[in-house]
N, C-alpha and C. Protein backbone atom coordinates (compact mmCIF):
# COMPACT_ATOMS: atom_id res chain seq x y z
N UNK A 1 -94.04 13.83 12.56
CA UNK A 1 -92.94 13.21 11.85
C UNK A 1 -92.32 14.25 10.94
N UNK A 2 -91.26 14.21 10.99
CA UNK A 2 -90.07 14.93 10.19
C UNK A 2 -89.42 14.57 9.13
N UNK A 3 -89.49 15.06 7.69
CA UNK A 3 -89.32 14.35 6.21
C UNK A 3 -88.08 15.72 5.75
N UNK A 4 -87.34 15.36 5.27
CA UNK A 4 -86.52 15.77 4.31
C UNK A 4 -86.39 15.32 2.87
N UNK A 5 -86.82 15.77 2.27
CA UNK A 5 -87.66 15.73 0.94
C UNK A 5 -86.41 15.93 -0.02
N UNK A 6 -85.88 15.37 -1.69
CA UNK A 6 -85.00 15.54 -2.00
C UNK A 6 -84.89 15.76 -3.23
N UNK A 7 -84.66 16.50 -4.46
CA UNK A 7 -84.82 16.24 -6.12
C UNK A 7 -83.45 16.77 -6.23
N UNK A 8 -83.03 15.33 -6.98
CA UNK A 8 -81.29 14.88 -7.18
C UNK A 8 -80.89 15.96 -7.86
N UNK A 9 -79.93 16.50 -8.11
CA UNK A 9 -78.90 17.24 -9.12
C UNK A 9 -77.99 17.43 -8.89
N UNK A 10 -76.99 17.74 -10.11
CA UNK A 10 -75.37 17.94 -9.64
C UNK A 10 -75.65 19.75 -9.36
N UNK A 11 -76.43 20.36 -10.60
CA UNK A 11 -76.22 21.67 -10.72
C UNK A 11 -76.84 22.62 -9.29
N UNK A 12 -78.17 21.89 -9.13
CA UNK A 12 -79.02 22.22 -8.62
C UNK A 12 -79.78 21.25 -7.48
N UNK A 13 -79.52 21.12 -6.59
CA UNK A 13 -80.48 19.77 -5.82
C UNK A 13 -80.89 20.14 -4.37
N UNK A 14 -82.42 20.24 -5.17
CA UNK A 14 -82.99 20.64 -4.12
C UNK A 14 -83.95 20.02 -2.71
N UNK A 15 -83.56 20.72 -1.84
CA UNK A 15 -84.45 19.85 -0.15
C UNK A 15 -85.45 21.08 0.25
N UNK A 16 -85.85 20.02 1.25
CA UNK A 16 -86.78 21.04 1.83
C UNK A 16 -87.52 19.87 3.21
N UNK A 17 -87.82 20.34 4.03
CA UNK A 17 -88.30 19.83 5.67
C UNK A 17 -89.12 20.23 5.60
N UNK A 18 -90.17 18.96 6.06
CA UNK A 18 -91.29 19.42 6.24
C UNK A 18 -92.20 18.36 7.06
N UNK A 19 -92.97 18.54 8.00
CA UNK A 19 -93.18 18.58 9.71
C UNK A 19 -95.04 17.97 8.79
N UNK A 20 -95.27 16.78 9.77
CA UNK A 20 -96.71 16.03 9.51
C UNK A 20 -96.95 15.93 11.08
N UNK A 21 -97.71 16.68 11.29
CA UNK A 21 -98.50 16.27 12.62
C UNK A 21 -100.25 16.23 12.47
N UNK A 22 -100.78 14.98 13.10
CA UNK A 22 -101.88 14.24 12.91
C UNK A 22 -101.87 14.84 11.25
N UNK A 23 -103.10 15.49 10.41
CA UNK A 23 -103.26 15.72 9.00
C UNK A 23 -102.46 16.93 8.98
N UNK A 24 -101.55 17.31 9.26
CA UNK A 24 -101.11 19.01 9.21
C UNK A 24 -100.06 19.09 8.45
N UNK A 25 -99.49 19.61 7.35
CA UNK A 25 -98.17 19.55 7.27
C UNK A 25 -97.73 21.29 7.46
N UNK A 26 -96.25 21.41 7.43
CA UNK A 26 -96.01 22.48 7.60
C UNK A 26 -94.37 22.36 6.84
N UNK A 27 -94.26 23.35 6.04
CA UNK A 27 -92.95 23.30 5.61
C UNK A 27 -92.23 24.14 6.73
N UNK A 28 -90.80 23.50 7.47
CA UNK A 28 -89.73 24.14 7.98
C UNK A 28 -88.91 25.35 7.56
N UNK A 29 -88.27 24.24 6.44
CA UNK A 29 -87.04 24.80 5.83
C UNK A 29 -86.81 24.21 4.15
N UNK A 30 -86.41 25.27 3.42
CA UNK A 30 -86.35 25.05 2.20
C UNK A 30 -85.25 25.64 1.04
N UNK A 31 -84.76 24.91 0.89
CA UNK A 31 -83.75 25.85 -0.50
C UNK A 31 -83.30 25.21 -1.58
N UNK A 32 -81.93 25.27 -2.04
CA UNK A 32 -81.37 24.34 -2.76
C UNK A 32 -79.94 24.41 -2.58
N UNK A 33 -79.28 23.17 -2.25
CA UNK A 33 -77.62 23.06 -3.00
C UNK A 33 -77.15 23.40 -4.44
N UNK A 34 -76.57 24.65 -4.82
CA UNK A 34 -76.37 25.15 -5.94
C UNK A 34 -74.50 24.79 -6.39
N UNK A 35 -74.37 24.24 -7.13
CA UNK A 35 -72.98 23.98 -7.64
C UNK A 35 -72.85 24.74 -9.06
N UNK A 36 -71.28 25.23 -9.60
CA UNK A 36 -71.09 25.40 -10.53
C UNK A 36 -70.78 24.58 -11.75
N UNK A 37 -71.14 24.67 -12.74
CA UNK A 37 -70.72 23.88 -13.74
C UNK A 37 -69.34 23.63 -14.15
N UNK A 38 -68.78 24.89 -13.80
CA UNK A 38 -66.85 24.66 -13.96
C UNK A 38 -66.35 24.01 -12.83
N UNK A 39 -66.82 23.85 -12.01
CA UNK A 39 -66.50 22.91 -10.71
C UNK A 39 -66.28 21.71 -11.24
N UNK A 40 -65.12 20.72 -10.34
CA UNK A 40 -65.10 19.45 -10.90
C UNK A 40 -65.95 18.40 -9.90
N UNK A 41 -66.23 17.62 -11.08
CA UNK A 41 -67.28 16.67 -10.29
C UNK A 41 -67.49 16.73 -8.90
N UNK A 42 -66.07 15.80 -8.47
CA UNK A 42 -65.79 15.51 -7.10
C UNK A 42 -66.49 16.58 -6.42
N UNK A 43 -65.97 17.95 -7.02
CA UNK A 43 -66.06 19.08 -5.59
C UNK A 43 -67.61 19.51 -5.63
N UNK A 44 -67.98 18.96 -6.81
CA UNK A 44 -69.65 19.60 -6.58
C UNK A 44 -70.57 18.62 -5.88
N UNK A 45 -69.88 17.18 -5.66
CA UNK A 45 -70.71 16.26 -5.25
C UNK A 45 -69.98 15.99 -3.76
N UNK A 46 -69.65 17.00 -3.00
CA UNK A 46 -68.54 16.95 -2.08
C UNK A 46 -69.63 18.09 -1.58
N UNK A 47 -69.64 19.34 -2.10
CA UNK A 47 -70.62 20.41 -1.43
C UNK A 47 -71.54 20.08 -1.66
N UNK A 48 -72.64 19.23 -2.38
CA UNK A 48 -73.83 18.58 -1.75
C UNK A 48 -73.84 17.83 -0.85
N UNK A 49 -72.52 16.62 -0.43
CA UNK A 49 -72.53 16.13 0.73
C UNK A 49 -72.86 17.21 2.25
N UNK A 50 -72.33 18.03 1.72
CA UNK A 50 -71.73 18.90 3.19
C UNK A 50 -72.50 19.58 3.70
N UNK A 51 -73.56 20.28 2.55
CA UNK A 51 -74.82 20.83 2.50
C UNK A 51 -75.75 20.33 3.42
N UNK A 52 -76.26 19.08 2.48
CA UNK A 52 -76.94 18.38 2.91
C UNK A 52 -76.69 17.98 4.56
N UNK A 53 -75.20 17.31 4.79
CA UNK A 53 -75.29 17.27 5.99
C UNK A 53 -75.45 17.68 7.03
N UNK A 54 -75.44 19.14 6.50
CA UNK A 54 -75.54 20.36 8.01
C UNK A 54 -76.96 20.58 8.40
N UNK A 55 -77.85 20.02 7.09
CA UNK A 55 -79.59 20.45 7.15
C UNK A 55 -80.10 19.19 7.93
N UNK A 56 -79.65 18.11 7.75
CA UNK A 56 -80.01 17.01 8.69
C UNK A 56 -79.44 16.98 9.76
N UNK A 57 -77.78 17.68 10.20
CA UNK A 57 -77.67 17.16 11.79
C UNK A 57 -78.43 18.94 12.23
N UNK A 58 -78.46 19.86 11.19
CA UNK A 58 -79.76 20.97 12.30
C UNK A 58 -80.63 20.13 12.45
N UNK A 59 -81.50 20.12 11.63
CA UNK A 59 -82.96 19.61 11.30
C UNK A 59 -83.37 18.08 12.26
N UNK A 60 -82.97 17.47 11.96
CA UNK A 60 -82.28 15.90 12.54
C UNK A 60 -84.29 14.99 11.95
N UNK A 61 -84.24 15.38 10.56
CA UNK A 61 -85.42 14.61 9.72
C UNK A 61 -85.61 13.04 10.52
N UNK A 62 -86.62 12.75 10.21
CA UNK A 62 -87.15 11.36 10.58
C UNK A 62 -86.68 10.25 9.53
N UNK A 63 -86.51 10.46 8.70
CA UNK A 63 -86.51 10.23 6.60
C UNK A 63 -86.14 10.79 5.99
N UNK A 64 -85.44 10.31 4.78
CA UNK A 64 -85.01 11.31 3.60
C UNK A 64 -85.91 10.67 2.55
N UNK A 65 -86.93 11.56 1.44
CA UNK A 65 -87.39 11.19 0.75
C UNK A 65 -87.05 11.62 -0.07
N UNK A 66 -86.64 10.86 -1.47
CA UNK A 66 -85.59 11.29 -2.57
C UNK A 66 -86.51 10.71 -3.85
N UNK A 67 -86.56 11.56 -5.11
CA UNK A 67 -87.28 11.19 -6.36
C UNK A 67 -86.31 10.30 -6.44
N UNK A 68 -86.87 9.10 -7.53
CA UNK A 68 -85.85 8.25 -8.04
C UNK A 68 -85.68 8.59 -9.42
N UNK A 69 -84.56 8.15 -9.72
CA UNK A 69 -83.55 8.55 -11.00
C UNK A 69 -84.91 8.48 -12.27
N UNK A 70 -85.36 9.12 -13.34
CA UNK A 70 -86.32 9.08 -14.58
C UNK A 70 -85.07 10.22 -15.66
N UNK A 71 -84.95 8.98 -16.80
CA UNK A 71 -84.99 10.09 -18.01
C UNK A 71 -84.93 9.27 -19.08
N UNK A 72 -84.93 10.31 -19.93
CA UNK A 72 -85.56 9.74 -21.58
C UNK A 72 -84.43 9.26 -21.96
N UNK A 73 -84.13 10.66 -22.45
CA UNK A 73 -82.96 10.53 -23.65
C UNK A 73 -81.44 10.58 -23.74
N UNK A 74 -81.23 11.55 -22.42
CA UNK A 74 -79.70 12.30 -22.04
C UNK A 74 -79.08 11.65 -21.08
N UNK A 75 -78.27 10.34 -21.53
CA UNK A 75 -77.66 9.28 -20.79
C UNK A 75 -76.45 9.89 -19.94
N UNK A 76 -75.84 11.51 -20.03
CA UNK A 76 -75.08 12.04 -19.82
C UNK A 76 -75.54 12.61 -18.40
N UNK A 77 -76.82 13.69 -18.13
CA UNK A 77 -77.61 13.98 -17.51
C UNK A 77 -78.17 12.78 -16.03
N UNK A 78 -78.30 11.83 -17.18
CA UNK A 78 -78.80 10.49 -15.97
C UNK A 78 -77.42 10.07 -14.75
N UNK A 79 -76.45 9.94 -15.82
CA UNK A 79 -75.09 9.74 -15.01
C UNK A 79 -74.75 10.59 -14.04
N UNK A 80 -74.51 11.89 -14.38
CA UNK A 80 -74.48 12.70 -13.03
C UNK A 80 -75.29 13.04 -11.96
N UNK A 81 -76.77 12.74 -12.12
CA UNK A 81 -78.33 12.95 -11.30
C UNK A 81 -77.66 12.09 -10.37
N UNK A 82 -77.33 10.19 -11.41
CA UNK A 82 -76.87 9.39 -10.84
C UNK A 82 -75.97 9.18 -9.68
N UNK A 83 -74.84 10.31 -9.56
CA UNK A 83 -73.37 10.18 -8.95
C UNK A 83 -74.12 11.26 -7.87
N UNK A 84 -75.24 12.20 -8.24
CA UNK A 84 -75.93 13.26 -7.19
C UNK A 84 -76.48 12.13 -5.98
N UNK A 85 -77.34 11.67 -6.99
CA UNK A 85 -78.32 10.19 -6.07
C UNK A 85 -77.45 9.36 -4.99
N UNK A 86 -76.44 9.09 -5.43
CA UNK A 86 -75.75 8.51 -4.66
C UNK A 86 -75.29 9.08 -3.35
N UNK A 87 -74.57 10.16 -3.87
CA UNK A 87 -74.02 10.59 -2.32
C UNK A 87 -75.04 11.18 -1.65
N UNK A 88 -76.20 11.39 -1.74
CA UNK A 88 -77.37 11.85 -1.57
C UNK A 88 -77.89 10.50 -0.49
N UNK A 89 -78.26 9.58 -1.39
CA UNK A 89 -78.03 8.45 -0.41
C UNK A 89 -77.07 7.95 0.99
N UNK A 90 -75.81 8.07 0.11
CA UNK A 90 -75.06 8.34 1.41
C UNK A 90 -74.80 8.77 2.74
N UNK A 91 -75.46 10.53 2.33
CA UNK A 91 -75.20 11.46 3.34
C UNK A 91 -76.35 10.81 4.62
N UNK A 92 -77.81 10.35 4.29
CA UNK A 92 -78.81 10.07 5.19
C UNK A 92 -78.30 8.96 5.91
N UNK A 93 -77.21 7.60 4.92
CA UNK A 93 -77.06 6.44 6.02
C UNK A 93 -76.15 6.99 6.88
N UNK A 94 -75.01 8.04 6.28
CA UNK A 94 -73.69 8.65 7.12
C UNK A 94 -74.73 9.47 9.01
N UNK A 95 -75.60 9.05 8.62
CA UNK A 95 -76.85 10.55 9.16
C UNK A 95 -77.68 9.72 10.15
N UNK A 96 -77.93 8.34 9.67
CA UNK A 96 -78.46 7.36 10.43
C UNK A 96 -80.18 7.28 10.07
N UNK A 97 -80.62 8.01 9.00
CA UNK A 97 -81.55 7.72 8.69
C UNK A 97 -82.11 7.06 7.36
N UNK A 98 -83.36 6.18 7.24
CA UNK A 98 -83.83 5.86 6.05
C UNK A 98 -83.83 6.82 5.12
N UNK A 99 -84.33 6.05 3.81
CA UNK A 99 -84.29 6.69 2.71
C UNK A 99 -85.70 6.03 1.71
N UNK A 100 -86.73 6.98 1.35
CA UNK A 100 -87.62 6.06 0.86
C UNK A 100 -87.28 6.41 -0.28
N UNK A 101 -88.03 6.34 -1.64
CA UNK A 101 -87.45 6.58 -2.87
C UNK A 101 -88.76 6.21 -3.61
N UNK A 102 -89.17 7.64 -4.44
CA UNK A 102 -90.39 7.49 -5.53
C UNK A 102 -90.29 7.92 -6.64
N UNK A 103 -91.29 7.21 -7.45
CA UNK A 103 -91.05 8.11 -8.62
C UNK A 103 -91.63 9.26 -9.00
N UNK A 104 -91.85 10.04 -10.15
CA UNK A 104 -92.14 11.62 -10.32
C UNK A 104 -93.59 11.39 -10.34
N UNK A 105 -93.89 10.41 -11.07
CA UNK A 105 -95.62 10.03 -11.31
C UNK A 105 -96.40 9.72 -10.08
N UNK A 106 -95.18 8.96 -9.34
CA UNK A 106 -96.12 8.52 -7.81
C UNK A 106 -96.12 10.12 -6.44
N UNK A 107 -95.09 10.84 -6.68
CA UNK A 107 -94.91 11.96 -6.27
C UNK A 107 -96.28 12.75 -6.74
N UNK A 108 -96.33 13.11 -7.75
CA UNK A 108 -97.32 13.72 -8.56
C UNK A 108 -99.02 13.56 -8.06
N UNK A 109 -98.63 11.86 -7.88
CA UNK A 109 -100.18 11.63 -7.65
C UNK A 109 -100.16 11.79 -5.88
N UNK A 110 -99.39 11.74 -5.37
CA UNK A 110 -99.37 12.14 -4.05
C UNK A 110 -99.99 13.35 -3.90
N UNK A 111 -99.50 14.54 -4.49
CA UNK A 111 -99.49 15.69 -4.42
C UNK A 111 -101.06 16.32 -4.76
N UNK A 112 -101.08 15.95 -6.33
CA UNK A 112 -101.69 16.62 -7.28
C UNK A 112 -103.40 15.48 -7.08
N UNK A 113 -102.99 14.32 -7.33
CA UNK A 113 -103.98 12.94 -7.15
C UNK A 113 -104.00 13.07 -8.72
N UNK A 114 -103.14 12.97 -10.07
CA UNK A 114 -102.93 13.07 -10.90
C UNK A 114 -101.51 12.95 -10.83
N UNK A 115 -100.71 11.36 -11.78
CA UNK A 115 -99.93 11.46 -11.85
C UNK A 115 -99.09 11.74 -13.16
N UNK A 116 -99.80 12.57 -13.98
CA UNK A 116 -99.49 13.07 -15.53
C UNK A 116 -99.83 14.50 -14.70
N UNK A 117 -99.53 14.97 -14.15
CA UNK A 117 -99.66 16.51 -13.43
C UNK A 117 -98.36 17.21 -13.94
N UNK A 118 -98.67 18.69 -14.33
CA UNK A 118 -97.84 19.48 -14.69
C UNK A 118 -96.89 20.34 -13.71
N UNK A 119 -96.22 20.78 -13.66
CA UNK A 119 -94.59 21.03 -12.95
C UNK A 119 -95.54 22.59 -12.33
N UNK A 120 -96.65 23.15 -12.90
CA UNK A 120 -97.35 23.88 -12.54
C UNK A 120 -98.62 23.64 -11.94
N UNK A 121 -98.66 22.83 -11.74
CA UNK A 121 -100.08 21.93 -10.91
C UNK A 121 -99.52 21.52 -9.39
N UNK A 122 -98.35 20.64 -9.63
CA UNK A 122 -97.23 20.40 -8.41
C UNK A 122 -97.16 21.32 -7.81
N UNK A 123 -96.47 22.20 -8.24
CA UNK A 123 -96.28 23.52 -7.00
C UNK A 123 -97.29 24.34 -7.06
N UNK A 124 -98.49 24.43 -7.57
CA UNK A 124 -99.92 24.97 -6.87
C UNK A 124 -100.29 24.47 -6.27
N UNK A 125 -100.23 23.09 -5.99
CA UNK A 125 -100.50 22.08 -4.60
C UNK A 125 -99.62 21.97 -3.49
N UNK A 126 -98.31 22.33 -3.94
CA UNK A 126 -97.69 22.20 -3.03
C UNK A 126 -97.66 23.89 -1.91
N UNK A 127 -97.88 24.92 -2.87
CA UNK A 127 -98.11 25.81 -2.02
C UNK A 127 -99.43 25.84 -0.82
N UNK A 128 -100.48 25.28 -1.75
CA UNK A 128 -101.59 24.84 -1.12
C UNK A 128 -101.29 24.49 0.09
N UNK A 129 -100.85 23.09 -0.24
CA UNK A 129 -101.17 22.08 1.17
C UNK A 129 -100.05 22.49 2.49
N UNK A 130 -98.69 23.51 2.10
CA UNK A 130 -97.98 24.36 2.97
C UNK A 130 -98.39 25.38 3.65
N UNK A 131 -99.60 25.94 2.86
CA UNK A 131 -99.46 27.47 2.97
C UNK A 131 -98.38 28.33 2.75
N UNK A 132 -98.10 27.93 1.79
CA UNK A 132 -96.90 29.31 0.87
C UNK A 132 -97.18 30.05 0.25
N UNK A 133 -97.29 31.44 0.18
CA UNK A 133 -97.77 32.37 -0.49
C UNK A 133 -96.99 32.54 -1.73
N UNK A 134 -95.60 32.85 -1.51
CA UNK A 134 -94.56 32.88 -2.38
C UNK A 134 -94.61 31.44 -3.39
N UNK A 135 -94.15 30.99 -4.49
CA UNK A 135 -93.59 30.31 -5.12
C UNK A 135 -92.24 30.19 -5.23
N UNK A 136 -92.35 28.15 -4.85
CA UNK A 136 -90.55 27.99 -4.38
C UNK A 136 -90.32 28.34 -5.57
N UNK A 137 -89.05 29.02 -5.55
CA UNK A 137 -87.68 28.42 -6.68
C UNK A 137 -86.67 28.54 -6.19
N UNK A 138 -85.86 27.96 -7.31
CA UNK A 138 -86.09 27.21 -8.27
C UNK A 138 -87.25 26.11 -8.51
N UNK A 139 -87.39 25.64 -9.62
CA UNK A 139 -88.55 24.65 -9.64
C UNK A 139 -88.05 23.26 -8.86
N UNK A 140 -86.82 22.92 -8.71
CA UNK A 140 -86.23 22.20 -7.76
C UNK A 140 -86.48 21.85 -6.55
N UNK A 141 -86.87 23.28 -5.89
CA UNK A 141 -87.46 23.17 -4.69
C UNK A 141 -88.60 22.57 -4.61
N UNK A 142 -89.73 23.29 -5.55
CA UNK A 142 -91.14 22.52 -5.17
C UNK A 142 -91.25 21.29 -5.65
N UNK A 143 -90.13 20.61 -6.24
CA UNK A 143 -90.05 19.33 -6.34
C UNK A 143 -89.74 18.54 -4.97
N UNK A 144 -89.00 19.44 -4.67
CA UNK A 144 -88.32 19.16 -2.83
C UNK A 144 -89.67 18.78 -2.02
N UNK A 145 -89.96 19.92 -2.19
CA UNK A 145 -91.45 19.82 -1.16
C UNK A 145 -91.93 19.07 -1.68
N UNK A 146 -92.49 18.69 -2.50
CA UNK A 146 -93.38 17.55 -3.16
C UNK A 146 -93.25 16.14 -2.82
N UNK A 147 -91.37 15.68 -2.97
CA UNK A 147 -91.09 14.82 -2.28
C UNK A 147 -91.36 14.16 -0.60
N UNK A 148 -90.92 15.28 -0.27
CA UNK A 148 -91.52 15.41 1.33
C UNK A 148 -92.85 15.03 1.56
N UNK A 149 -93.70 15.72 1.05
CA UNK A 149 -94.60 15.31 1.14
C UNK A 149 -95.49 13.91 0.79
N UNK A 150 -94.66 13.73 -0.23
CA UNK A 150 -95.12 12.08 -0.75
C UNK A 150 -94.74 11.17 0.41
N UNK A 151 -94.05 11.52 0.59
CA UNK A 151 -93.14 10.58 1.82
C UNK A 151 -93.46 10.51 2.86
N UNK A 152 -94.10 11.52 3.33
CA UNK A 152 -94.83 11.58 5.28
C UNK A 152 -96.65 11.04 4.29
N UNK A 153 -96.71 11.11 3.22
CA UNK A 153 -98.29 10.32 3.44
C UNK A 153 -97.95 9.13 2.94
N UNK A 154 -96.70 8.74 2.29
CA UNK A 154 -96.90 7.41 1.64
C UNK A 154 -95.87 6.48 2.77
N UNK A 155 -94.76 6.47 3.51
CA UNK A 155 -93.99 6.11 3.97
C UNK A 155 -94.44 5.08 5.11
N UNK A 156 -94.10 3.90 4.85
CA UNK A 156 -94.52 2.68 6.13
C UNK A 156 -93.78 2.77 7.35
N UNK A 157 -94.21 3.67 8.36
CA UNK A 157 -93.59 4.04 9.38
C UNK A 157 -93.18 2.69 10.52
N UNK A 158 -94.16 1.67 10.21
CA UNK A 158 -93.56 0.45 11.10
C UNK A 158 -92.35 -0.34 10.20
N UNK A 159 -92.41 -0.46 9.01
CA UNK A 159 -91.33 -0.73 8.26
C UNK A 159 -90.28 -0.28 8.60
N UNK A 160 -89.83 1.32 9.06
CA UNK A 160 -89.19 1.92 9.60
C UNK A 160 -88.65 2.30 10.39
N UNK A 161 -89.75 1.83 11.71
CA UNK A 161 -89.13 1.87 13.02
C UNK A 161 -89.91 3.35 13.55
N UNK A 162 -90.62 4.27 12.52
CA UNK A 162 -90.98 5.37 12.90
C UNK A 162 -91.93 5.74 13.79
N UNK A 163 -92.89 5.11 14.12
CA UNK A 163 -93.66 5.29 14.80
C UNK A 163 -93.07 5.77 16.56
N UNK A 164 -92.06 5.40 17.08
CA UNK A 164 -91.78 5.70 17.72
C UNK A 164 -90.91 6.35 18.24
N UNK A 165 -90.85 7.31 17.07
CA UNK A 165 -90.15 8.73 17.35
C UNK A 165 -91.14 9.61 17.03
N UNK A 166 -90.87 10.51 17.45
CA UNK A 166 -91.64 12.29 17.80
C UNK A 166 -93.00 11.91 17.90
């Protein structure tokens, strides 16, 4: 099964593919959609559409697994993650695939089996369970992967229809 893994941003939002066969995973492909800050909205949430879409009709994921929206304090920050999330959403139904959606703690404990796990615990597991020698970055990415990965062990594949693909 094939996961496209997702951590929202306008600035920065990062994916990453990554391949579950019987216990195996294997990361594909990995980077991030990078936008400028002087860019206007529209056009930065226009080149994450476009991005994104070219990595799913290559890739052609089983799932998109996307963190869900968390923040404290910066209602400003949430709004645009927000307007990221969305077309983010979008691009997978435009794409024809599901979309599961977790949070950072349930990600975490996926990953780590600790869901108070540090942003440096995450991507020591996540290199782990890839075999990545390198460390992703941005830290975006190994959020990417992380997602992915929550998603091919947590994801109800008959809910989905998945079982009977690949």
């Amino acid at each position: 099964m094939l996961a496209i893994g997702i951590d929202p941003g306008t600035a920065i939002c990062g994916y990453a593919i990554v391949r579950l066969e019987g216990s195996h995973l294997t990361s594909i492909h990995y980077g991030a959609v990078f936008t400028d800050k002087d860019m206007l909205m529209e056009l930065r949430l226009k080149k994450i559409y476009e991005e994104l879409t070219a990595i799913i009709e290559e890739y052609k994921p089983d799932f998109m697994s996307v963190e869900k929206l968390f923040f404290n304090t910066n209602v400003t920050t949430a709004i645009t993650v927000g307007q990221a999330r969305g077309v983010i959403v979008l691009t997978a139904a435009n794409n024809g695939i599901p979309v599961v959606e977790y949070t950072p703690i349930q990600i975490k404990q996926a990953v780590v089996g600790y869901g108070g796990a540090t942003k440096q615990q995450v991507t020591f597991m996540v290199q782990k369970l890839l075999n990545i020698r390198e460390t992703p970055k941005p830290d975006d990415v190994a959020d990417a992967l992380a997602t992915a990965i929550c998603g091919l062990h947590s994801i109800d594949k008959r809910k989905y229809g998945l079982e009977l693909k690949r």
